[in-house]
PDB file of N, CA and C in Angstrom:
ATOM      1  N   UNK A   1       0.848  -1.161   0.000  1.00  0.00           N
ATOM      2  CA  UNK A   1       0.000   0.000   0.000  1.00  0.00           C
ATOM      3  C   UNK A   1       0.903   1.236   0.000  1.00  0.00           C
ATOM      4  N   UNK A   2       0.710   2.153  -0.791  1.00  0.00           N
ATOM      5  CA  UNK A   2       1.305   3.192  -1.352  1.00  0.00           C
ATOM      6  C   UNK A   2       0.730   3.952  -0.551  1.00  0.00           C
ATOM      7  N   UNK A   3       1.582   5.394   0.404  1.00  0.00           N
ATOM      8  CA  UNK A   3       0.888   6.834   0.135  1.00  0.00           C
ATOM      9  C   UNK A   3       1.335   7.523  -0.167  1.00  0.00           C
ATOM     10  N   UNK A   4       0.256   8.438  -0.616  1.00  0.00           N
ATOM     11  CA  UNK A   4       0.653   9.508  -1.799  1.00  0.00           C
ATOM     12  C   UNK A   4       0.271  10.527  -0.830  1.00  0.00           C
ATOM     13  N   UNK A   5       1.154  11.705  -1.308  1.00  0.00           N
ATOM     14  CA  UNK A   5       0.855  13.004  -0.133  1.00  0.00           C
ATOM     15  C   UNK A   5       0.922  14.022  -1.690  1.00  0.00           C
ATOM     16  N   UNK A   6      -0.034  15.052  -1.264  1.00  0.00           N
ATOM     17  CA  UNK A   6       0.064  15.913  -2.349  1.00  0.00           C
ATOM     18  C   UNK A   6       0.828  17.198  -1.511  1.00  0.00           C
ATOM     19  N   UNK A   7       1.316  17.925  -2.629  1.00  0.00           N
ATOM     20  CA  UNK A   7       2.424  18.697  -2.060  1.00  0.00           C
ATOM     21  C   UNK A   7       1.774  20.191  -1.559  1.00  0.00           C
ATOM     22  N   UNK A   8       2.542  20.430  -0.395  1.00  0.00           N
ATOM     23  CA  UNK A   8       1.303  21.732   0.466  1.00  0.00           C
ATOM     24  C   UNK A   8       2.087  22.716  -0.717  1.00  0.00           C
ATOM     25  N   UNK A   9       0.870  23.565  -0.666  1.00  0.00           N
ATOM     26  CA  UNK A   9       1.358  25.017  -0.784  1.00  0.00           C
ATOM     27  C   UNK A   9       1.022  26.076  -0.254  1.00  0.00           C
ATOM     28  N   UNK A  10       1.812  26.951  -0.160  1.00  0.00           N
ATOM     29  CA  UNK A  10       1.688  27.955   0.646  1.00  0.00           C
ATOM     30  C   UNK A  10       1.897  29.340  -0.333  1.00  0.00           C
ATOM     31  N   UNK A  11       0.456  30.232   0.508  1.00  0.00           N
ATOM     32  CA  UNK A  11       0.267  31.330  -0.200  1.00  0.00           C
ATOM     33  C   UNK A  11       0.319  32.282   0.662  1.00  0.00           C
ATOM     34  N   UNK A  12       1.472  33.353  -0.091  1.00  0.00           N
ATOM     35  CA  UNK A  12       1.425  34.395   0.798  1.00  0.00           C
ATOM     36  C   UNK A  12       0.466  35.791   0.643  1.00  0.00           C
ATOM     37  N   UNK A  13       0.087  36.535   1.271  1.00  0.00           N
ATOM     38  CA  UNK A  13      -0.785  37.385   1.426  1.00  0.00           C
ATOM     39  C   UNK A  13      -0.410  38.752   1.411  1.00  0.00           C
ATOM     40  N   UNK A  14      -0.649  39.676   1.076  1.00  0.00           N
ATOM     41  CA  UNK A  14      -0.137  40.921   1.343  1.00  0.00           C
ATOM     42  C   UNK A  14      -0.716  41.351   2.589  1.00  0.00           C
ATOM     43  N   UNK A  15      -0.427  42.261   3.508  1.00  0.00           N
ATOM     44  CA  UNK A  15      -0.272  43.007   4.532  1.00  0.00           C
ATOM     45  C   UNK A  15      -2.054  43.498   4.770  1.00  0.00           C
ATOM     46  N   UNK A  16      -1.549  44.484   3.311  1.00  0.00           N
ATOM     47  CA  UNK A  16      -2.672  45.246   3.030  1.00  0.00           C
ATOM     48  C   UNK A  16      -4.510  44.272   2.809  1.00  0.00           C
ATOM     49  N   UNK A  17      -4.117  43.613   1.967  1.00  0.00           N
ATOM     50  CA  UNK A  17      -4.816  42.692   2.075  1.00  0.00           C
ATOM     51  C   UNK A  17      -5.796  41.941   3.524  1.00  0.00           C
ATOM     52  N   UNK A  18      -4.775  41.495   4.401  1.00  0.00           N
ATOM     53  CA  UNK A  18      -5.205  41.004   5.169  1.00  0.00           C
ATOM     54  C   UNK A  18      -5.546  41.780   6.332  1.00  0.00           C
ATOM     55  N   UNK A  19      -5.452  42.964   6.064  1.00  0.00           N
ATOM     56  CA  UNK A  19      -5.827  43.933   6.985  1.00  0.00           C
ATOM     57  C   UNK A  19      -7.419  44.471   6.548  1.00  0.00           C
ATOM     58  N   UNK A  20      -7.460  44.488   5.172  1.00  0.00           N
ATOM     59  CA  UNK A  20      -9.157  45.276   4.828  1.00  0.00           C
ATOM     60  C   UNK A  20      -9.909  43.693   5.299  1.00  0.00           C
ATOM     61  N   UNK A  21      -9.235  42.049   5.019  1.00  0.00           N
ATOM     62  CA  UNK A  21      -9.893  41.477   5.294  1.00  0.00           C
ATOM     63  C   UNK A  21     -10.743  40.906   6.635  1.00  0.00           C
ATOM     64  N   UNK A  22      -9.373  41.221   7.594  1.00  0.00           N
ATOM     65  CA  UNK A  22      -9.638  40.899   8.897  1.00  0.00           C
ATOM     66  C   UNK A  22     -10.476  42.325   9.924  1.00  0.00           C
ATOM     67  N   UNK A  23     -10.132  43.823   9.707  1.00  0.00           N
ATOM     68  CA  UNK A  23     -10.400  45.240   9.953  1.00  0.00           C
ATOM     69  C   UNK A  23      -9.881  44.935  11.473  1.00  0.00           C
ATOM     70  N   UNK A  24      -8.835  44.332  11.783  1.00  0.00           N
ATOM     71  CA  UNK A  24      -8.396  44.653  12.853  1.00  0.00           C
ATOM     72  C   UNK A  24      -7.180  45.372  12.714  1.00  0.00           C
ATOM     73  N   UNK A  25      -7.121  46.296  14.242  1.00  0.00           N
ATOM     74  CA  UNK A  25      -5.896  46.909  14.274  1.00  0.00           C
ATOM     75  C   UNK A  25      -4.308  46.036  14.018  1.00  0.00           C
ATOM     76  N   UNK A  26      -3.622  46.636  14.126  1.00  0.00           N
ATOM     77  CA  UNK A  26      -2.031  46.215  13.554  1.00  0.00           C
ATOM     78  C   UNK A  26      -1.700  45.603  14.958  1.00  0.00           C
ATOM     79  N   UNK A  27      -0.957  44.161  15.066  1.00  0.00           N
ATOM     80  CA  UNK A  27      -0.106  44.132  16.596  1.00  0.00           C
ATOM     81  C   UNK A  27       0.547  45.048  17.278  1.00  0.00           C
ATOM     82  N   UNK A  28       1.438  46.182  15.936  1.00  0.00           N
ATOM     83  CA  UNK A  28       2.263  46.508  17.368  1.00  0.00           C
ATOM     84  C   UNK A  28       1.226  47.703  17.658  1.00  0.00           C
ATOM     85  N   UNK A  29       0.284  48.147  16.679  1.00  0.00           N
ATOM     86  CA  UNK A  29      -0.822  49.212  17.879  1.00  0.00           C
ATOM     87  C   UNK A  29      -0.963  48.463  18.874  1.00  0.00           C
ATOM     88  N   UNK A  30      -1.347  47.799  18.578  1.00  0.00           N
ATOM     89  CA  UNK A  30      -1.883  47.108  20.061  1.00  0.00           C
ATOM     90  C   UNK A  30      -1.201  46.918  21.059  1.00  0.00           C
ATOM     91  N   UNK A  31       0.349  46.297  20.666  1.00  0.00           N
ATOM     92  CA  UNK A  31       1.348  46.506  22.114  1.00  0.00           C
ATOM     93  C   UNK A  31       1.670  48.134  22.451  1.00  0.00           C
ATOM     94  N   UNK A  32       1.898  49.170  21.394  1.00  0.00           N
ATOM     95  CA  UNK A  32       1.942  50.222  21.593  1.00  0.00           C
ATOM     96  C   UNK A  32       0.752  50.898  23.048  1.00  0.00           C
ATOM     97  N   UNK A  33      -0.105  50.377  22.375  1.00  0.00           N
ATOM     98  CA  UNK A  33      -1.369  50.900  23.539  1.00  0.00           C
ATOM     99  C   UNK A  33      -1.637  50.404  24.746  1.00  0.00           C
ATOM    100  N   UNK A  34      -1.104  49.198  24.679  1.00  0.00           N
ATOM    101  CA  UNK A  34      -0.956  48.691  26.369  1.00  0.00           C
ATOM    102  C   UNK A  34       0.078  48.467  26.677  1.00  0.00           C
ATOM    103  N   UNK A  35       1.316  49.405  26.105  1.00  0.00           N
ATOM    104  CA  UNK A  35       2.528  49.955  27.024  1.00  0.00           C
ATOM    105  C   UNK A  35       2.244  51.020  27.442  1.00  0.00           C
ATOM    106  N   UNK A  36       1.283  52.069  26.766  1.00  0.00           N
ATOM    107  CA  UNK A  36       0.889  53.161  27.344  1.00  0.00           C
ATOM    108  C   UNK A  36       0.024  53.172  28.482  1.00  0.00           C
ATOM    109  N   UNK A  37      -0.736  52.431  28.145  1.00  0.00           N
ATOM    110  CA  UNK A  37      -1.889  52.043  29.165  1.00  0.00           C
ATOM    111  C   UNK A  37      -1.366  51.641  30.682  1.00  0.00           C
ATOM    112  N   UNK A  38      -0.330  51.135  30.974  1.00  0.00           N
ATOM    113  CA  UNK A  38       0.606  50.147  31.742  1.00  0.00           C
ATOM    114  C   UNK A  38       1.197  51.454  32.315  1.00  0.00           C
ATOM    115  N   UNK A  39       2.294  52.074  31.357  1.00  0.00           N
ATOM    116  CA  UNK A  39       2.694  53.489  31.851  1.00  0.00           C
ATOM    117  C   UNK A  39       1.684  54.320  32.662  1.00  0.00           C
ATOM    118  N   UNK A  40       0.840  54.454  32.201  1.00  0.00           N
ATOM    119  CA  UNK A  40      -0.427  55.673  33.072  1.00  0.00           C
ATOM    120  C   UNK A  40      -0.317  55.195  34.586  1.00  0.00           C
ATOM    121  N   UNK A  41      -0.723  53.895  34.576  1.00  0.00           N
ATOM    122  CA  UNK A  41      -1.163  53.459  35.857  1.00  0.00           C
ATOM    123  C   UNK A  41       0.047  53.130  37.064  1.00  0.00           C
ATOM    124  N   UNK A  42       1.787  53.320  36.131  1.00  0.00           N
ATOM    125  CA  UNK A  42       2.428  53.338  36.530  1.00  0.00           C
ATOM    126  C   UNK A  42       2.835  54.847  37.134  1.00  0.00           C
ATOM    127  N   UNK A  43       2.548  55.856  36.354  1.00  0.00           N
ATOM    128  CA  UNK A  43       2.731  56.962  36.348  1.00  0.00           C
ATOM    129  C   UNK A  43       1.478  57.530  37.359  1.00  0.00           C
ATOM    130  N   UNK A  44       0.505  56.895  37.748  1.00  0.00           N
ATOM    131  CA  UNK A  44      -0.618  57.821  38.956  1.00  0.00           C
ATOM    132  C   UNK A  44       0.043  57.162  40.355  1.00  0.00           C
ATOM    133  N   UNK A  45       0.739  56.005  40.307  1.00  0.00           N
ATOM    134  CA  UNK A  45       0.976  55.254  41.630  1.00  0.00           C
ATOM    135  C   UNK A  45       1.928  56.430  42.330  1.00  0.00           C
ATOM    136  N   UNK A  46       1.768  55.643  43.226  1.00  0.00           N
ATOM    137  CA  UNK A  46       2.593  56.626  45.306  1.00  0.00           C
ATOM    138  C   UNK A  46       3.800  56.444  44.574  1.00  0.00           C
ATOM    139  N   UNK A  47       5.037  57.567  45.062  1.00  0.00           N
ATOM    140  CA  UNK A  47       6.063  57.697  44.643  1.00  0.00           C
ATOM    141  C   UNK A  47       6.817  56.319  45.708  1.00  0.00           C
ATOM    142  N   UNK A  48       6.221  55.912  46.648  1.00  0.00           N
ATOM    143  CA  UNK A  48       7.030  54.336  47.177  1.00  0.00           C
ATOM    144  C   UNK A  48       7.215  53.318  46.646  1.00  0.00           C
ATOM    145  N   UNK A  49       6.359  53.679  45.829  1.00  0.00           N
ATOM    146  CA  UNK A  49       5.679  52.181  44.892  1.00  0.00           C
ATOM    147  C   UNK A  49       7.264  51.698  44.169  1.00  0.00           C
ATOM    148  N   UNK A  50       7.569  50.242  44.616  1.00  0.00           N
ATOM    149  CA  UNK A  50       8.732  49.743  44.034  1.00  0.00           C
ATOM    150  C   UNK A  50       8.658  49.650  42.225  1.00  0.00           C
ATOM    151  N   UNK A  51       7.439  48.879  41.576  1.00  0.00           N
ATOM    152  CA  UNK A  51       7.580  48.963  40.188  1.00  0.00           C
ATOM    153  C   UNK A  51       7.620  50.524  39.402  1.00  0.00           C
ATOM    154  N   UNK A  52       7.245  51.980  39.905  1.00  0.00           N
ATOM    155  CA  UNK A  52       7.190  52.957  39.571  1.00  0.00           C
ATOM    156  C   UNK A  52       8.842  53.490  40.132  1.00  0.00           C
ATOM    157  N   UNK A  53       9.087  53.040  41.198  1.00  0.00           N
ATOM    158  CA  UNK A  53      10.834  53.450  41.230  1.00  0.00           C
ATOM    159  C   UNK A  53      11.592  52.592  39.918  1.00  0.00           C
ATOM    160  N   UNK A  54      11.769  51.455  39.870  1.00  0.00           N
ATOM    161  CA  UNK A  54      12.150  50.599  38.871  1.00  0.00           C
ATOM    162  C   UNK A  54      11.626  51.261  37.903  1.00  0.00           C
ATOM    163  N   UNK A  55      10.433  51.324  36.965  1.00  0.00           N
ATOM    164  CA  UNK A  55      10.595  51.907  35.832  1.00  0.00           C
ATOM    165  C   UNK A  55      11.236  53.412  35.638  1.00  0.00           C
ATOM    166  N   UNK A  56      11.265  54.460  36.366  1.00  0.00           N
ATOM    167  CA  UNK A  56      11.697  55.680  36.071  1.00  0.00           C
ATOM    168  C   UNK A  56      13.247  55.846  36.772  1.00  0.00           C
ATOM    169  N   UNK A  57      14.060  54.275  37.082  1.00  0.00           N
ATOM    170  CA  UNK A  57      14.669  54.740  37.488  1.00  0.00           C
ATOM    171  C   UNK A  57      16.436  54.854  36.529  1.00  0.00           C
ATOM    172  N   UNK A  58      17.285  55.315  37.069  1.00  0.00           N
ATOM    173  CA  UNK A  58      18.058  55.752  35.621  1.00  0.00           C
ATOM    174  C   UNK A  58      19.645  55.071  36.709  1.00  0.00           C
ATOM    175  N   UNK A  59      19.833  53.640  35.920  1.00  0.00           N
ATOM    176  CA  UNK A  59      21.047  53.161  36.764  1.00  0.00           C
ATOM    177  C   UNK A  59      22.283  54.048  36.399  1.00  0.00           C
ATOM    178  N   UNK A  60      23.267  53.430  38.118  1.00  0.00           N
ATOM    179  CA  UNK A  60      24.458  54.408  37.535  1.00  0.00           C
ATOM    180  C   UNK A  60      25.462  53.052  38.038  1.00  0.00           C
ATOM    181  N   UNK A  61      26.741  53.493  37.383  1.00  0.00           N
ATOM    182  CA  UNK A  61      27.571  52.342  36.859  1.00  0.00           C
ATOM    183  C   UNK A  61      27.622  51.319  35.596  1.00  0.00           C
ATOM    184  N   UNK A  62      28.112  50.591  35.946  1.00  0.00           N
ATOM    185  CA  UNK A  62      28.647  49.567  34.505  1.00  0.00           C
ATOM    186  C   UNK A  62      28.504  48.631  34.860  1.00  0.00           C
ATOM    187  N   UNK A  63      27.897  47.427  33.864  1.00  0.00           N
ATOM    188  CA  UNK A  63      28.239  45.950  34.289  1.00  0.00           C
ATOM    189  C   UNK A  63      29.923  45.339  34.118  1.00  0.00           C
ATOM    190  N   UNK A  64      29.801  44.351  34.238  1.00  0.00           N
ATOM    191  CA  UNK A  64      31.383  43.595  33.902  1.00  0.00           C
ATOM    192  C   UNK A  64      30.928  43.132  32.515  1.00  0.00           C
ATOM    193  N   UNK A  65      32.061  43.268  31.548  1.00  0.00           N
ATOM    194  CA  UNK A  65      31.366  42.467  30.470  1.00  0.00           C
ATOM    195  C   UNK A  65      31.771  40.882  30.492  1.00  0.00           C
ATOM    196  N   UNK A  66      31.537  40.349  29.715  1.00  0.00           N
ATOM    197  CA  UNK A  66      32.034  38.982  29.357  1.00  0.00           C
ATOM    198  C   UNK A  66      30.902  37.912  30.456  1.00  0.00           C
ATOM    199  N   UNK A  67      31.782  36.394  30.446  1.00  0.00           N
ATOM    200  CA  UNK A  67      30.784  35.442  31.028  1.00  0.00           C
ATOM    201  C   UNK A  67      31.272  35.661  32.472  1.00  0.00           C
ATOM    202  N   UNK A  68      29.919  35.653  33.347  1.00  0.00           N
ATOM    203  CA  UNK A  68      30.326  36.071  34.851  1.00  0.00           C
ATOM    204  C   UNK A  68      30.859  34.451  34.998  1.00  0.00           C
ATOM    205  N   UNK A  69      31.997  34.522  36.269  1.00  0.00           N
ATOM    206  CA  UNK A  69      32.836  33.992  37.357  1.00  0.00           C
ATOM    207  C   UNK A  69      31.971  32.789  37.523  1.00  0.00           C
ATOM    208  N   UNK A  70      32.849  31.748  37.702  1.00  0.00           N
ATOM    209  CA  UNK A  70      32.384  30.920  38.425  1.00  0.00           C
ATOM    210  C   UNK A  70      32.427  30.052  39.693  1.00  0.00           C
ATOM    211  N   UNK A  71      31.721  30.669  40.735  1.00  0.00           N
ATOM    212  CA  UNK A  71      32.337  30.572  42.225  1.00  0.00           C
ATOM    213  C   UNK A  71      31.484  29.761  42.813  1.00  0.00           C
ATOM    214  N   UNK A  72      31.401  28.048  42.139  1.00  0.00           N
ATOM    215  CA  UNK A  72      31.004  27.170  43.013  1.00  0.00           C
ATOM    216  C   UNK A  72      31.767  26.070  43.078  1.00  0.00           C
ATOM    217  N   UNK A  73      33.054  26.583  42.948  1.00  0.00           N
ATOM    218  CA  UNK A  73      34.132  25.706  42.718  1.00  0.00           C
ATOM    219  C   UNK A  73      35.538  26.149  43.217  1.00  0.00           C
TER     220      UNK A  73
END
């Protein structure tokens, strides 16, 4: 018993296309808008607030470059 597979093909789509077809917004709007969205609520919080220190905060120093040490040995 023989099988036979017929060969896939694949069709590509234009952009444009699949955008009048589907009428949804673009992904990165969408990540665009709920990084903003994320920001706001980061931006009304108490100035204690650890994730609102962490995001606005501006490190000082340097890392080491290269592969860190290995000190379990």
């Amino acid at each position: 018993m023989a099988l036979y597979r017929s060969p896939l093909t694949v069709t590509l789509w234009p952009s444009s296309f699949l955008k009048k077809l589907y009428k949804e917004p673009q992904v990165t709007q969408v990540i665009q808008s709920n990084r903003l969205r994320w920001l706001g609520h980061i931006w009304r919080s108490p100035e204690n607030n650890q994730t609102r220190a962490y995001t606005f905060k501006n490190p000082i120093g340097s890392r080491t470059r290269g592969r860190p040490p290995t000190r379990w040995i």
